[in-house]
C-alpha atoms as a PDB file:
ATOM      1  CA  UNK A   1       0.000   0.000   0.000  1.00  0.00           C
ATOM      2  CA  UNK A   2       1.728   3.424  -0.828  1.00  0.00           C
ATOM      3  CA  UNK A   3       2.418   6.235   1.393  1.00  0.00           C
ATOM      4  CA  UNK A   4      -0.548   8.652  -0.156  1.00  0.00           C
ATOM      5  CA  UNK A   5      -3.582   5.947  -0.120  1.00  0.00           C
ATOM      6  CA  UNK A   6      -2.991   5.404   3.537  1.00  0.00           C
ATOM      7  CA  UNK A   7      -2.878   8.846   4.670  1.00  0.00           C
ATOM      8  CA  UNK A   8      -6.289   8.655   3.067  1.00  0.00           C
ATOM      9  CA  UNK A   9      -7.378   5.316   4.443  1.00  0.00           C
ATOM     10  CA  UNK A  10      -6.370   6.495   8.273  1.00  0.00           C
ATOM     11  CA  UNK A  11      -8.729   9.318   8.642  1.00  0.00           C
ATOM     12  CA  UNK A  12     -11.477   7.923   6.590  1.00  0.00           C
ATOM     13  CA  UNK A  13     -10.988   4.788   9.371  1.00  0.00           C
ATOM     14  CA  UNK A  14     -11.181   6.978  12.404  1.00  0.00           C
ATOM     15  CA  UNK A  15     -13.967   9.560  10.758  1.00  0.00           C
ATOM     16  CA  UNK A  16     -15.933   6.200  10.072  1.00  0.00           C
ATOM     17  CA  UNK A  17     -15.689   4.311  13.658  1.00  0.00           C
ATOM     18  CA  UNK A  18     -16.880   7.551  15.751  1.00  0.00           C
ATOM     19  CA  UNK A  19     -20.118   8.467  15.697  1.00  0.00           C
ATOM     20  CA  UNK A  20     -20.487  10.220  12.666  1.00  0.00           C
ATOM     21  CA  UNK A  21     -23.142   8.103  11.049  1.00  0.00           C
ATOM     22  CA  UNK A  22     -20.828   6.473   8.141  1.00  0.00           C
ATOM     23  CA  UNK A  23     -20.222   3.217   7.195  1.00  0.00           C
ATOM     24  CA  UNK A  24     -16.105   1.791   7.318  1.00  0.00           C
ATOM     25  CA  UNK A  25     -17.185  -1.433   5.588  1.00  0.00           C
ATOM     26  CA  UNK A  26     -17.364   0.910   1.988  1.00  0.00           C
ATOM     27  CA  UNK A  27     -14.148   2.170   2.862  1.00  0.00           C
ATOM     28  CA  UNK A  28     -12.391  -0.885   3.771  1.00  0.00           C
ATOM     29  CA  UNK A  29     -13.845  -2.856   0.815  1.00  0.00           C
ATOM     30  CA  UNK A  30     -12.809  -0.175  -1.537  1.00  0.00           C
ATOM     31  CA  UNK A  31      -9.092   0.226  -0.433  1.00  0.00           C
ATOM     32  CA  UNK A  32      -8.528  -3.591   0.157  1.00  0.00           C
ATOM     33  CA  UNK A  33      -9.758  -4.536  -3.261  1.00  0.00           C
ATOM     34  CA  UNK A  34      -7.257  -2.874  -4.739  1.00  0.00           C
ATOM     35  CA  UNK A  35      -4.155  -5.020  -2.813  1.00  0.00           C
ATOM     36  CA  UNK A  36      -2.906  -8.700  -2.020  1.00  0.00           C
ATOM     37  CA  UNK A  37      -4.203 -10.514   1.272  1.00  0.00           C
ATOM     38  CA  UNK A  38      -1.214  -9.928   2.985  1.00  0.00           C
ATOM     39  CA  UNK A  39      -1.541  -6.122   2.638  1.00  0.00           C
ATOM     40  CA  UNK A  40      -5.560  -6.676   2.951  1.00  0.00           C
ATOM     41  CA  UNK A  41      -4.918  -7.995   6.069  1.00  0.00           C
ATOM     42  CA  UNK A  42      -2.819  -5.331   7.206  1.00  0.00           C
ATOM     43  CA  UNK A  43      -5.485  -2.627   6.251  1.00  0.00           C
ATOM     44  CA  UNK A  44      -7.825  -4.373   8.310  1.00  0.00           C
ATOM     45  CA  UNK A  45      -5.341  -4.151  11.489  1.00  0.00           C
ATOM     46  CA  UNK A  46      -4.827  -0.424  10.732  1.00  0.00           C
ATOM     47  CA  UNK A  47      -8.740  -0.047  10.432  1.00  0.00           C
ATOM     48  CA  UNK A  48      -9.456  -1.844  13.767  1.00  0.00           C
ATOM     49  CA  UNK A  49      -6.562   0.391  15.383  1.00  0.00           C
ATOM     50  CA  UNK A  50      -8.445   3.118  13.836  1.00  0.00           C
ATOM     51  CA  UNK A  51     -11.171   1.986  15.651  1.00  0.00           C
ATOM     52  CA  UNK A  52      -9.746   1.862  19.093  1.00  0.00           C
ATOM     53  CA  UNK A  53      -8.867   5.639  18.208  1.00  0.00           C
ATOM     54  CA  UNK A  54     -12.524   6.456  17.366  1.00  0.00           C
ATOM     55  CA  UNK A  55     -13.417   5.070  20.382  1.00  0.00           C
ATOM     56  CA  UNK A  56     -11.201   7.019  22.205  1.00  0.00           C
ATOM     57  CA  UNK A  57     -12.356  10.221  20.719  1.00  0.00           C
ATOM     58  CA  UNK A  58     -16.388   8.843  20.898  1.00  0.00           C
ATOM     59  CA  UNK A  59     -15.384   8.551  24.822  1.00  0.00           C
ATOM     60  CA  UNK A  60     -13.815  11.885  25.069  1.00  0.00           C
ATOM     61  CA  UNK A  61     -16.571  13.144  23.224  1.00  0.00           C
ATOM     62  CA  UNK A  62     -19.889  11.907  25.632  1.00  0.00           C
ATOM     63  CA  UNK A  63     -17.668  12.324  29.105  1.00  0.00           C
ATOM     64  CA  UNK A  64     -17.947  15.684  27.487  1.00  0.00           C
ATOM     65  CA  UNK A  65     -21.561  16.307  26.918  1.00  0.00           C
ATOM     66  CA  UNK A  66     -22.151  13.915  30.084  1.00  0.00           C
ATOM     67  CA  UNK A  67     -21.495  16.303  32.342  1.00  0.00           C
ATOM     68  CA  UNK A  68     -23.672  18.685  30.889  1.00  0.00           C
ATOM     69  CA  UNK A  69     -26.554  16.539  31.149  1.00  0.00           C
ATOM     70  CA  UNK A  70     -29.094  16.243  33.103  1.00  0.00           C
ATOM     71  CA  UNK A  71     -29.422  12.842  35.168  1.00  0.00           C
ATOM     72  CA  UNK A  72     -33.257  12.561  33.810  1.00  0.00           C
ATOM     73  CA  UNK A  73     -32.399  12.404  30.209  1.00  0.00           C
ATOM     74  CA  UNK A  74     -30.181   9.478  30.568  1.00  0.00           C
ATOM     75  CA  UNK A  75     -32.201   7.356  32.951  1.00  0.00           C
ATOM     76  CA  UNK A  76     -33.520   5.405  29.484  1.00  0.00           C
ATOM     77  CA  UNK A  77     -30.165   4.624  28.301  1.00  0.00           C
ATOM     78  CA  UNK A  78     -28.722   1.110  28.798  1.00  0.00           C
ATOM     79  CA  UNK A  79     -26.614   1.024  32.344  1.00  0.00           C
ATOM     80  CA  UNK A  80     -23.330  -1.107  31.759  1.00  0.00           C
ATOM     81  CA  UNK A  81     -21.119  -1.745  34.232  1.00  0.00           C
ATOM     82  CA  UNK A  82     -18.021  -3.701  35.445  1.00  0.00           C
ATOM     83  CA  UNK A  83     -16.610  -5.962  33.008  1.00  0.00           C
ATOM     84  CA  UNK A  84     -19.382  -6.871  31.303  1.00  0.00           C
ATOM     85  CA  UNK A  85     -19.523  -3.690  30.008  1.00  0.00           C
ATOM     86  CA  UNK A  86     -16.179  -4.386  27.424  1.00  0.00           C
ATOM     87  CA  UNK A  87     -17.593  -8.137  27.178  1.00  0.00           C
ATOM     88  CA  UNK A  88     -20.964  -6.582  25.698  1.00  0.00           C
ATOM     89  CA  UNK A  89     -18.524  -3.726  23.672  1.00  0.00           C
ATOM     90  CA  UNK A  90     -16.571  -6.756  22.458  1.00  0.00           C
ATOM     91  CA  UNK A  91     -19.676  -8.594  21.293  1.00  0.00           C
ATOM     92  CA  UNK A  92     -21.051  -5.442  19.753  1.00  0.00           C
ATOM     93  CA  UNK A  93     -17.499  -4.616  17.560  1.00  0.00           C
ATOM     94  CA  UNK A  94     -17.540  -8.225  16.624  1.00  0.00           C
ATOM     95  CA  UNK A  95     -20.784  -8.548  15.477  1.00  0.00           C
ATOM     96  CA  UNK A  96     -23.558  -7.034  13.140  1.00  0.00           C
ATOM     97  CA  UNK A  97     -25.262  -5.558  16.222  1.00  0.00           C
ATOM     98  CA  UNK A  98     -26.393  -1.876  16.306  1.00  0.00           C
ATOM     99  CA  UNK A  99     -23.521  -0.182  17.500  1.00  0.00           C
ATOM    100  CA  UNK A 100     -25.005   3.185  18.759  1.00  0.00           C
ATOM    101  CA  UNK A 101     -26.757   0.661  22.153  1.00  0.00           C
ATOM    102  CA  UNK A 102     -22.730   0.494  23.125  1.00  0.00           C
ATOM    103  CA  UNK A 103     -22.627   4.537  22.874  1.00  0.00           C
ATOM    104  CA  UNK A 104     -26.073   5.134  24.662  1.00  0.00           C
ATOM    105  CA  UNK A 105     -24.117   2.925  27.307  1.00  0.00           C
ATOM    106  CA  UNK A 106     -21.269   4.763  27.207  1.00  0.00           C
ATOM    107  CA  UNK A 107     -23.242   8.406  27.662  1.00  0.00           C
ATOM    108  CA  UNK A 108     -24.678   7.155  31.036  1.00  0.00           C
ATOM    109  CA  UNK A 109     -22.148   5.555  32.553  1.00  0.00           C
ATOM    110  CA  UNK A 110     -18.299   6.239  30.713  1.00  0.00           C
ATOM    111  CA  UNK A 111     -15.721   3.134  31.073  1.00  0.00           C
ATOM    112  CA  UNK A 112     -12.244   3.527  31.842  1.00  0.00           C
ATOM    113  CA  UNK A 113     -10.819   4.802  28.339  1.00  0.00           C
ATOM    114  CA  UNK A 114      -7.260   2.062  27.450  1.00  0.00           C
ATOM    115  CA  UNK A 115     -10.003  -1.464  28.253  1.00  0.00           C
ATOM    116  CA  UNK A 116     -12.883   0.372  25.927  1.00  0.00           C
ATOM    117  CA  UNK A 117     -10.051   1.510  23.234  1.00  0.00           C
ATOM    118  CA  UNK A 118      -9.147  -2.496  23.749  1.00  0.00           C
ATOM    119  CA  UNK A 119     -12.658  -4.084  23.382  1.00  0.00           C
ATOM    120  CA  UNK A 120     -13.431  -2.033  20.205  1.00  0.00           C
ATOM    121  CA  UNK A 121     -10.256  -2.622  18.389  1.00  0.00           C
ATOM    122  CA  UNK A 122     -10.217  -6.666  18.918  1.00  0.00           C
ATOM    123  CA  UNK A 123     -13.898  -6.747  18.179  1.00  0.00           C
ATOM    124  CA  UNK A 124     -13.310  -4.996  15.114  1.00  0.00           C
ATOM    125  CA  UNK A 125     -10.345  -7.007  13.204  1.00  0.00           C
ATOM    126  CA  UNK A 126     -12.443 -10.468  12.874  1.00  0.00           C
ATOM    127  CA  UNK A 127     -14.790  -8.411  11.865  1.00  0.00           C
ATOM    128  CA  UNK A 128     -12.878  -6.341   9.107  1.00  0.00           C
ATOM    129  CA  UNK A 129     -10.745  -9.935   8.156  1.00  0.00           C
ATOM    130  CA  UNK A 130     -14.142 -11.694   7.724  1.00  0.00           C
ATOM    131  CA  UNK A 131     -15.350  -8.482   5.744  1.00  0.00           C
ATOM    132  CA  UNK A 132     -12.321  -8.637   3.251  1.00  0.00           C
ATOM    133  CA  UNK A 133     -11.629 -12.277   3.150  1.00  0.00           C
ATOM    134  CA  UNK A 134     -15.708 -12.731   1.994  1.00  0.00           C
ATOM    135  CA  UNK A 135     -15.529  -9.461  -0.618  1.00  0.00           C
ATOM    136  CA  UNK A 136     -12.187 -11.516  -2.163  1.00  0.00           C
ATOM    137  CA  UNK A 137     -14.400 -15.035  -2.623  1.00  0.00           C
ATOM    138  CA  UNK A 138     -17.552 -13.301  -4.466  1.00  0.00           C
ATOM    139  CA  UNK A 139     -15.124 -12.354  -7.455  1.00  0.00           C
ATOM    140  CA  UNK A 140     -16.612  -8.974  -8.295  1.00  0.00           C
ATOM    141  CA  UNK A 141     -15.332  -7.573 -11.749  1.00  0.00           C
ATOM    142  CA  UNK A 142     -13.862  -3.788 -10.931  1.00  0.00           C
ATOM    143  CA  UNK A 143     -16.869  -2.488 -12.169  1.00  0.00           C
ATOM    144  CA  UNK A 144     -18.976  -4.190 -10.115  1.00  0.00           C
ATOM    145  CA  UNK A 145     -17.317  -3.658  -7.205  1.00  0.00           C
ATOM    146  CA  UNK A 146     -17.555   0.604  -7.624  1.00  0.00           C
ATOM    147  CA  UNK A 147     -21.133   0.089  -8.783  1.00  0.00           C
ATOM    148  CA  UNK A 148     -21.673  -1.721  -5.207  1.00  0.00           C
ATOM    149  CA  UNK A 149     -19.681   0.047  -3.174  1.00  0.00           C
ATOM    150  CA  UNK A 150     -21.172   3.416  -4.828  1.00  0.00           C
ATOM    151  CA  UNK A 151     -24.772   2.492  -4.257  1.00  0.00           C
ATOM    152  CA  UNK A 152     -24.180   1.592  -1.076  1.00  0.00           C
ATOM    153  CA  UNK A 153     -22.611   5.023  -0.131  1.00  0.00           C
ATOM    154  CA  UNK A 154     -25.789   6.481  -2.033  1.00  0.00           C
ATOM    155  CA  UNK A 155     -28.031   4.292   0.189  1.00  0.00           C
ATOM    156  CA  UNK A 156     -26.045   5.785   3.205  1.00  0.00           C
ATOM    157  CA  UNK A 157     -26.344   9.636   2.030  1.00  0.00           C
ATOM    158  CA  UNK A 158     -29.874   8.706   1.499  1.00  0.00           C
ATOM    159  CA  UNK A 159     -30.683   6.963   4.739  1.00  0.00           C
ATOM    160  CA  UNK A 160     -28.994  10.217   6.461  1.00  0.00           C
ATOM    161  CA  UNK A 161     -30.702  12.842   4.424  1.00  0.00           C
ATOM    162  CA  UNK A 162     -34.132  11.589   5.536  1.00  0.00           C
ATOM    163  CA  UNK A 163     -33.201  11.408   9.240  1.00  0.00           C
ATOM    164  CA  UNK A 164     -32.200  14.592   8.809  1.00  0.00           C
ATOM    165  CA  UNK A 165     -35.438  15.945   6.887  1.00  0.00           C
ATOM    166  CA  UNK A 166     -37.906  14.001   9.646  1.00  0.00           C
ATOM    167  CA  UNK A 167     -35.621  15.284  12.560  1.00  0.00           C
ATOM    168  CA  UNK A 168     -36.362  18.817  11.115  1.00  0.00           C
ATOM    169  CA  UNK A 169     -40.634  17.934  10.893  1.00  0.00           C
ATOM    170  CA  UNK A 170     -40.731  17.635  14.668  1.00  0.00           C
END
């Protein structure tokens, strides 16, 4: 992988994994199509480093805007504590799950910041090594892969264009 495409690749990773509502997957399929499995595979340990960075700033982020909350408007959210709290993270990274139910966690009651970082970042690889290793056995034709990966990205703008429009109607 040169120099240039992974200067790109890093902050699209971190931008992706906080909660800025867009998809890595794209991103990871896109830039790992493009090399061998060896240098796949390395993408996929920068992107779950990445990760553990976004989580890092996600953390930073709602300690942040937890302190200028009001206990009453958190009472809904999910209360995680103790270990099982980077057990569920873990599980979260790793799988297709919803990943904003590990955030509302993380607003009402912050972990510690290095075992969070931790949890994301190993849930994450399997993840991104399953995601490249089963883009590499479909054998998409370079066309079809940008026509996927493009409509996907549409889909995305999409999805967030009409939160945004029925946020604004309340």
């Amino acid at each position: 992988m040169s120099l240039p495409s992974l200067m790109v690749f890093i902050p699209l990773a971190i931008l992706c994994n906080t909660v800025v509502p867009v998809p890595f997957d794209p991103v990871l399929i896109a830039f790992a199509s493009r090399e061998g499995p060896a240098a796949a595979a390395g993408l996929a340990i920068v992107g779950s480093a990445c990760a553990g960075i976004a989580a890092a700033l996600d953390l930073t982020l709602f300690r942040n805007l937890r302190r200028r909350t009001s206990d009453r408007w958190v009472r809904f959210l999910p209360l995680w504590s103790g270990r099982g709290t980077y057990v569920l993270t873990f599980t979260f990274a790793l799988l297709p799950l919803p990943f904003s139910i590990v955030r509302m966690a993380m607003f009402r009651n912050p972990p510690r910041m290095i075992p969070y970082q931790l949890s994301v970042a190993l849930g994450r690889l399997p993840r991104y090594l399953a995601t490249i290793h089963l883009w590499r056995m479909i054998q998409w034709t370079t066309t079809g892969q940008f026509i996927f990966c493009t409509l996907a990205l549409l889909m995305m703008v999409f999805h967030w264009m009409w939160r945004l429009k029925s946020s604004r109607d309340r």
